[in-house]
C-alpha atoms as a PDB file:
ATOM      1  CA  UNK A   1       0.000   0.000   0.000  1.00  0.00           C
ATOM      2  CA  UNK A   2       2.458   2.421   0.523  1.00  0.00           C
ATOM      3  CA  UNK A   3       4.302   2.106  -3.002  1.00  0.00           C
ATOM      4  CA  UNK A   4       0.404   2.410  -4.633  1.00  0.00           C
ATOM      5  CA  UNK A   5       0.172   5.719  -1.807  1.00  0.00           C
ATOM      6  CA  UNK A   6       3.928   6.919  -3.183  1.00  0.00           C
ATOM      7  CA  UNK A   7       2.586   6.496  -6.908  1.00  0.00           C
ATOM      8  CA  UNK A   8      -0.023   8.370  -6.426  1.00  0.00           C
ATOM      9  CA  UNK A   9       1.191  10.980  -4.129  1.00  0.00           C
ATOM     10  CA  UNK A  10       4.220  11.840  -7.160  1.00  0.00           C
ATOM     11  CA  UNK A  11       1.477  11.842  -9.698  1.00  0.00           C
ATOM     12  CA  UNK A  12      -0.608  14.327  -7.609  1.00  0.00           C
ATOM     13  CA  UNK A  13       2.955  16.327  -6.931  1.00  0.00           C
ATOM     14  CA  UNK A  14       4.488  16.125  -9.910  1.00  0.00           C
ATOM     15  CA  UNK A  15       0.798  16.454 -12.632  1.00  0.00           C
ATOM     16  CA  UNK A  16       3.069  13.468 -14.551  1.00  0.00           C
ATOM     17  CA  UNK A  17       1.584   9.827 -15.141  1.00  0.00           C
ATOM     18  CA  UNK A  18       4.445   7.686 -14.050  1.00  0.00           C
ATOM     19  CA  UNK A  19       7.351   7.740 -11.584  1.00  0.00           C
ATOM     20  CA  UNK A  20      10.800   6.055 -12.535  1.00  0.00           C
ATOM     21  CA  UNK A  21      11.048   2.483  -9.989  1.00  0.00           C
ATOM     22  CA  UNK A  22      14.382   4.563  -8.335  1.00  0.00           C
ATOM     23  CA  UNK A  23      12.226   7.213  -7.272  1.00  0.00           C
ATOM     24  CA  UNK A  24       9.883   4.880  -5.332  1.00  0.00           C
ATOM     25  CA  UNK A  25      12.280   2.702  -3.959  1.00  0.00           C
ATOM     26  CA  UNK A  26      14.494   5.734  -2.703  1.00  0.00           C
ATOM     27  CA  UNK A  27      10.973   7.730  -1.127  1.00  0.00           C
ATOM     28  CA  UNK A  28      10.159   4.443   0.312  1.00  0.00           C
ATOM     29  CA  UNK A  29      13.458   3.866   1.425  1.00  0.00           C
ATOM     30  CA  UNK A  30      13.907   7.263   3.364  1.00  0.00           C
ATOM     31  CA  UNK A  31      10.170   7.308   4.740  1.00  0.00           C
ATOM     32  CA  UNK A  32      11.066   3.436   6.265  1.00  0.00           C
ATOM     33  CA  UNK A  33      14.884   3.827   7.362  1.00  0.00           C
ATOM     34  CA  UNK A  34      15.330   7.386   8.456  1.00  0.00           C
ATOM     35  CA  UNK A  35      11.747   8.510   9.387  1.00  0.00           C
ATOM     36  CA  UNK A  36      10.236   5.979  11.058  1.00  0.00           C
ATOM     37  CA  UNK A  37      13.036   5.900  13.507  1.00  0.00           C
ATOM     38  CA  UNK A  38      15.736   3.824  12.725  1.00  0.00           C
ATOM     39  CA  UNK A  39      18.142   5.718  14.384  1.00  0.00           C
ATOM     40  CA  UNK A  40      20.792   3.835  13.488  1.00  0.00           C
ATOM     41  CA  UNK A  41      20.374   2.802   9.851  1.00  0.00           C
ATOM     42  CA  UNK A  42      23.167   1.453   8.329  1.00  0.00           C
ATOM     43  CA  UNK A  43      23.749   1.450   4.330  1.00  0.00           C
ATOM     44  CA  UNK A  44      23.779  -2.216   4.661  1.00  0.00           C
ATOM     45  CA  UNK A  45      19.845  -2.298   6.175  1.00  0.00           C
ATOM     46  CA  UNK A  46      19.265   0.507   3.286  1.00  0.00           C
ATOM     47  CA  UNK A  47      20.702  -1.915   0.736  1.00  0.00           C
ATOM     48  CA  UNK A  48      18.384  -4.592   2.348  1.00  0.00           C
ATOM     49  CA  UNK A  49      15.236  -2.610   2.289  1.00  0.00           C
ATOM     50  CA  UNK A  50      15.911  -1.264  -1.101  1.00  0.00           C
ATOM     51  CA  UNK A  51      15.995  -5.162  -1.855  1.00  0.00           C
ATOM     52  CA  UNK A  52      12.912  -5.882  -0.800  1.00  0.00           C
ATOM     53  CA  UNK A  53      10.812  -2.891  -1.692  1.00  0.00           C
ATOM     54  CA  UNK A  54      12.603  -3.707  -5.590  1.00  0.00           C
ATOM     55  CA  UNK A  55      10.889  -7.253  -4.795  1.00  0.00           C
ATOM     56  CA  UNK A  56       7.536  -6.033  -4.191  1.00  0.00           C
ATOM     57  CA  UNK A  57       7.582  -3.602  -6.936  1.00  0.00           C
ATOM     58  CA  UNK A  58       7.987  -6.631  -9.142  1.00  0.00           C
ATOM     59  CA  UNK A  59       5.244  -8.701  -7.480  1.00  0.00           C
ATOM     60  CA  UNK A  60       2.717  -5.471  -8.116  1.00  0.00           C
ATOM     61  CA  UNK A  61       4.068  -5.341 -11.760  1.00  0.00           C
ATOM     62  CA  UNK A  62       3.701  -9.428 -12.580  1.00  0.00           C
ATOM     63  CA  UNK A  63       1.520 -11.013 -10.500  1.00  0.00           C
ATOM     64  CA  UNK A  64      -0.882  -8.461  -9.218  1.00  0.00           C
ATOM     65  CA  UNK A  65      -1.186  -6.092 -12.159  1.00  0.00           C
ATOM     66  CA  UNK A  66      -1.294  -2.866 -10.141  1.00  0.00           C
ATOM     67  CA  UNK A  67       1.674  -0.944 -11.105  1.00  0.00           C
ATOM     68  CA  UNK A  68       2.135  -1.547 -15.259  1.00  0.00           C
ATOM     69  CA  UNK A  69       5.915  -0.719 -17.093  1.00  0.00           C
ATOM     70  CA  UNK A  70       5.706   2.502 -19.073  1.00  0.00           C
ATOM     71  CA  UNK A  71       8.989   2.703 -20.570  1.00  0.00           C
ATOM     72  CA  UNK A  72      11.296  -0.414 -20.256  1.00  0.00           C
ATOM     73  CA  UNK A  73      15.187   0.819 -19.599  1.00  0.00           C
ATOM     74  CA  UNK A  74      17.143  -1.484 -21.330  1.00  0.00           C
ATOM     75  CA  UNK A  75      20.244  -0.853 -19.446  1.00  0.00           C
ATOM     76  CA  UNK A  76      18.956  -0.681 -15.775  1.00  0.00           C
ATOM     77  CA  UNK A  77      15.940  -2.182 -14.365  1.00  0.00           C
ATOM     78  CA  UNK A  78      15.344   0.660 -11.995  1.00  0.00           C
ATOM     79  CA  UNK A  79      14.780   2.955 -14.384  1.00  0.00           C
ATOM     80  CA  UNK A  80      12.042   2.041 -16.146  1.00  0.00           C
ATOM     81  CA  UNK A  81       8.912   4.554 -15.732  1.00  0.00           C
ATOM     82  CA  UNK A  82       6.071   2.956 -13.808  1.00  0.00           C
ATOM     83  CA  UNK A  83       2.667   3.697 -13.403  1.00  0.00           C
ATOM     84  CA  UNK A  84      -0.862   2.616 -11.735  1.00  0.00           C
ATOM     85  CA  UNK A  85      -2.856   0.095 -13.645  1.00  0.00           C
ATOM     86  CA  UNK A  86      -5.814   2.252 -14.172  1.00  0.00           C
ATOM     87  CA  UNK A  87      -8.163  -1.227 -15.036  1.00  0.00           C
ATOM     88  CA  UNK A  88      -7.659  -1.683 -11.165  1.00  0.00           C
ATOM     89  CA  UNK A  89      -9.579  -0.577  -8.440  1.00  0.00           C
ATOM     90  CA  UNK A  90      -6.594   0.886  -6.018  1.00  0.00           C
ATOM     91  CA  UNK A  91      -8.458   0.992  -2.779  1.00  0.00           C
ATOM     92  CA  UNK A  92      -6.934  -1.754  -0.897  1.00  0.00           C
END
């Protein structure tokens, strides 16, 4: 829920229709490591939680068809543009 509530918040922010995968996993990042009180977040547990919110951004692309691939990067798989699956009703 909070990568479908980062989506939208950037597309409310921002006025575009997708977000590059970075930019959610670094928001998502920050909001979990350094504002929610880890005072003593290390780059490994960054690394680690960048890991896993990558991993769940892949899940909501393939299996649950909430977040759909705008523009494929060919070089780096974080920087494709994603957006929300507008077919899907987001209110989890």
């Amino acid at each position: 829920m909070m990568i479908t509530d980062t989506v939208k918040h950037y597309e409310e922010e921002s006025g575009m229709d997708s977000i590059a995968q970075a930019e959610i996993v670094n928001r998502l990042v920050n909001r979990l490591e350094v504002e929610e009180g880890s005072a003593g977040t290390s780059l490994e547990r960054a690394e680690q939680t960048s890991r896993k919110v990558q991993q769940v951004i892949q899940h909501l692309i393939s299996k649950e068809n909430v977040l759909v691939i705008t523009q494929d990067s060919k070089v780096n798989k974080n920087e494709r543009m994603l957006c929300l699956n507008i077919n899907n009703d987001h209110q989890f």
